[in-house]
Protein backbone atom coordinates (compact mmCIF):
# COMPACT_ATOMS: atom_id res chain seq x y z
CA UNK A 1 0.00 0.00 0.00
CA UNK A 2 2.53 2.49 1.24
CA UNK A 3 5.45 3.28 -1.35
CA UNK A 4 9.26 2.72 -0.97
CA UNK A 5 9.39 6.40 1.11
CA UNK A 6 7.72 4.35 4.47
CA UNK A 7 10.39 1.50 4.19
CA UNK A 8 13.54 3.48 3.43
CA UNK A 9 12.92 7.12 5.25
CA UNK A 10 12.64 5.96 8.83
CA UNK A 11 15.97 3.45 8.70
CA UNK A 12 17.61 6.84 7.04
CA UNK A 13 16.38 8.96 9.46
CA UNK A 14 17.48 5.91 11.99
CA UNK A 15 20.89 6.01 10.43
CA UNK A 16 21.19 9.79 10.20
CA UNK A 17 20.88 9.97 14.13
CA UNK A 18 23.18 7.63 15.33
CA UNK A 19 25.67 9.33 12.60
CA UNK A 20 25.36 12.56 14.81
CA UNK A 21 25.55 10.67 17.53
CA UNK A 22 28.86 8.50 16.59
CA UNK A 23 30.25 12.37 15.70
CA UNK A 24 29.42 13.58 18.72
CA UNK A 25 31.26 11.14 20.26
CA UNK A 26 34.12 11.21 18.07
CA UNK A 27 34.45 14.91 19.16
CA UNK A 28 34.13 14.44 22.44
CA UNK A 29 37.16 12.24 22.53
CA UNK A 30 39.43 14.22 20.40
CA UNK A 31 41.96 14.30 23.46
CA UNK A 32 41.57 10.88 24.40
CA UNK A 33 44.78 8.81 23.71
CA UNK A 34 44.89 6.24 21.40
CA UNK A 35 40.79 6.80 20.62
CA UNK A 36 40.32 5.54 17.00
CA UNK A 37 37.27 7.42 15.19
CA UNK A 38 33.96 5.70 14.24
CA UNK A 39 32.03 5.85 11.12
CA UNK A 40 28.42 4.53 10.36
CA UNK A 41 27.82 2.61 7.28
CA UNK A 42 24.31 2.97 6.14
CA UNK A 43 24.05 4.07 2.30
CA UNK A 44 26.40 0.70 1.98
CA UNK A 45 24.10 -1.45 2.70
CA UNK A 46 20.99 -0.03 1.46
CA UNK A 47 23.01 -0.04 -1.63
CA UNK A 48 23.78 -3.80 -1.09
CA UNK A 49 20.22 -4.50 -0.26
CA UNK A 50 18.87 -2.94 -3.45
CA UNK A 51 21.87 -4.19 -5.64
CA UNK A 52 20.99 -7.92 -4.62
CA UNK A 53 17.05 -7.19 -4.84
CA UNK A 54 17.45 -8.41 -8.65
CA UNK A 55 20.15 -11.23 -8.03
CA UNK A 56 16.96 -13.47 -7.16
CA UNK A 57 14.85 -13.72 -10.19
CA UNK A 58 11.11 -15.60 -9.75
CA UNK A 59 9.49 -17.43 -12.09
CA UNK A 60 5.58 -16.79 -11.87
CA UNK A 61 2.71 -17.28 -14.33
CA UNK A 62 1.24 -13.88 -13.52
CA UNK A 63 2.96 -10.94 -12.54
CA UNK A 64 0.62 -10.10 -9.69
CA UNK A 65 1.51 -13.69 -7.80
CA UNK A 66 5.08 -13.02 -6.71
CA UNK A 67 7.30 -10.10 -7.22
CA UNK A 68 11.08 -9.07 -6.29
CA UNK A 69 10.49 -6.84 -3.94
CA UNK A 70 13.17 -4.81 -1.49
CA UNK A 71 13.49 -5.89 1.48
CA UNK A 72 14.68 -3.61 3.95
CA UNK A 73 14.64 -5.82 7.50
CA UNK A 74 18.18 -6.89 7.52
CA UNK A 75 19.34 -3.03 5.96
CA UNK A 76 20.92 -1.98 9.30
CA UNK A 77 23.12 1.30 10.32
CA UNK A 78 26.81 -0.20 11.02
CA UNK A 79 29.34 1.57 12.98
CA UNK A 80 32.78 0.72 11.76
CA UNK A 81 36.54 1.73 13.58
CA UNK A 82 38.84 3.39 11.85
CA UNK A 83 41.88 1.40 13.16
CA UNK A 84 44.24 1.63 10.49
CA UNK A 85 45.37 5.30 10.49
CA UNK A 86 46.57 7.25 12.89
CA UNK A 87 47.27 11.10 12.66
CA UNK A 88 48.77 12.39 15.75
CA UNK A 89 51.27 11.07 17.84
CA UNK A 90 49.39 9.90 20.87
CA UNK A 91 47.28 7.49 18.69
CA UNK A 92 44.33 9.34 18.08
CA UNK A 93 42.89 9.64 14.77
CA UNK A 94 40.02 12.38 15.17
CA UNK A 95 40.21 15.32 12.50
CA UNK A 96 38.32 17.75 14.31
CA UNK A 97 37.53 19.83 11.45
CA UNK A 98 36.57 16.42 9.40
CA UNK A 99 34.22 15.65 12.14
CA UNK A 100 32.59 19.08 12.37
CA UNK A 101 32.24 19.40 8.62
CA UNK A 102 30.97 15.32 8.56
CA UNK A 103 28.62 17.29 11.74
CA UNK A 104 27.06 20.13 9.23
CA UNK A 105 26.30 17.77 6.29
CA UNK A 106 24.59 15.07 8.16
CA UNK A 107 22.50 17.73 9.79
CA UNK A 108 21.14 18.95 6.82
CA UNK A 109 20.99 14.85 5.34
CA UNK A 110 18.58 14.70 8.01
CA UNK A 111 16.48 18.15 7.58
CA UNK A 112 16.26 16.97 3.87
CA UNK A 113 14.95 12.98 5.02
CA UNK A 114 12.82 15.07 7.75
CA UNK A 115 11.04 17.20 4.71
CA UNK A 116 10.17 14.20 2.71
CA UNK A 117 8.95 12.37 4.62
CA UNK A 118 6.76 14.57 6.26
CA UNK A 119 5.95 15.51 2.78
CA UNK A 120 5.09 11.75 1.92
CA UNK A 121 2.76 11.69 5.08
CA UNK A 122 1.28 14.51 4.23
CA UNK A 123 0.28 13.52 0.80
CA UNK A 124 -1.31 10.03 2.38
CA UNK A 125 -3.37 12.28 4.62
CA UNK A 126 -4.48 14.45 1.45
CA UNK A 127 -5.47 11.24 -0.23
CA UNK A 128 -7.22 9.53 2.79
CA UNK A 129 -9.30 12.82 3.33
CA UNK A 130 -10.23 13.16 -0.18
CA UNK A 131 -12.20 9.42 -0.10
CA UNK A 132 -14.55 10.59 2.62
């Protein structure tokens, strides 16, 4: 019934928050020793998810029976270490201005999911008051 917007939105919007989060807490341990800065990997595996959507191809004898559809339960935000670098001498690898700058752009990534899918509820509700 509902379109793609209700299964991918709220694990974006999901995603988008623990980002700030994990930033926030990258930040906040900028002069902790030997403190190795997190990432989360969302857009990864939604792109996974919807590359392998097609891998599975079903055979039907009308189209209405079974389709490929995306499926979005397993699509998960990941939080991954960045072990392998290291840019200051007491082990930390926090870029301050990287994180503040990865800060601004998820902020608005999440305005922007915000908008549509306030949008997308808002044009059920137009379309559910329009059959009474």
């Amino acid at each position: 019934m509902f379109d793609i917007n209700f299964d991918v939105l709220p694990k974006a919007l999901d995603a988008s928050l623990k980002k700030q989060q994990t930033i926030a807490q990258n930040i906040a341990n900028y002069n902790t020793p030997n403190y190795k800065r997190k990432t989360i990997s969302f857009e990864e595996e939604l792109s996974k998810a919807v590359d392998n959507k097609d891998q599975l191809k079903l055979k039907t004898n009308k189209e209405q029976h079974l389709n490929n559809t995306l499926s979005l339960e397993k699509v998960q935000a990941k939080e991954v270490t960045q072990d392998e670098t290291s840019i200051r001498n007491d082990g930390n690898n926090v870029d301050i201005d990287a994180e503040v700058a990865d800060m601004v752009q998820n902020t608005l990534k999440y305005n922007g999911l915000t908008r549509m899918m306030t949008y997308a509820i808002n044009r059920y509700n137009t379309a559910i008051r329009s059959i009474k």
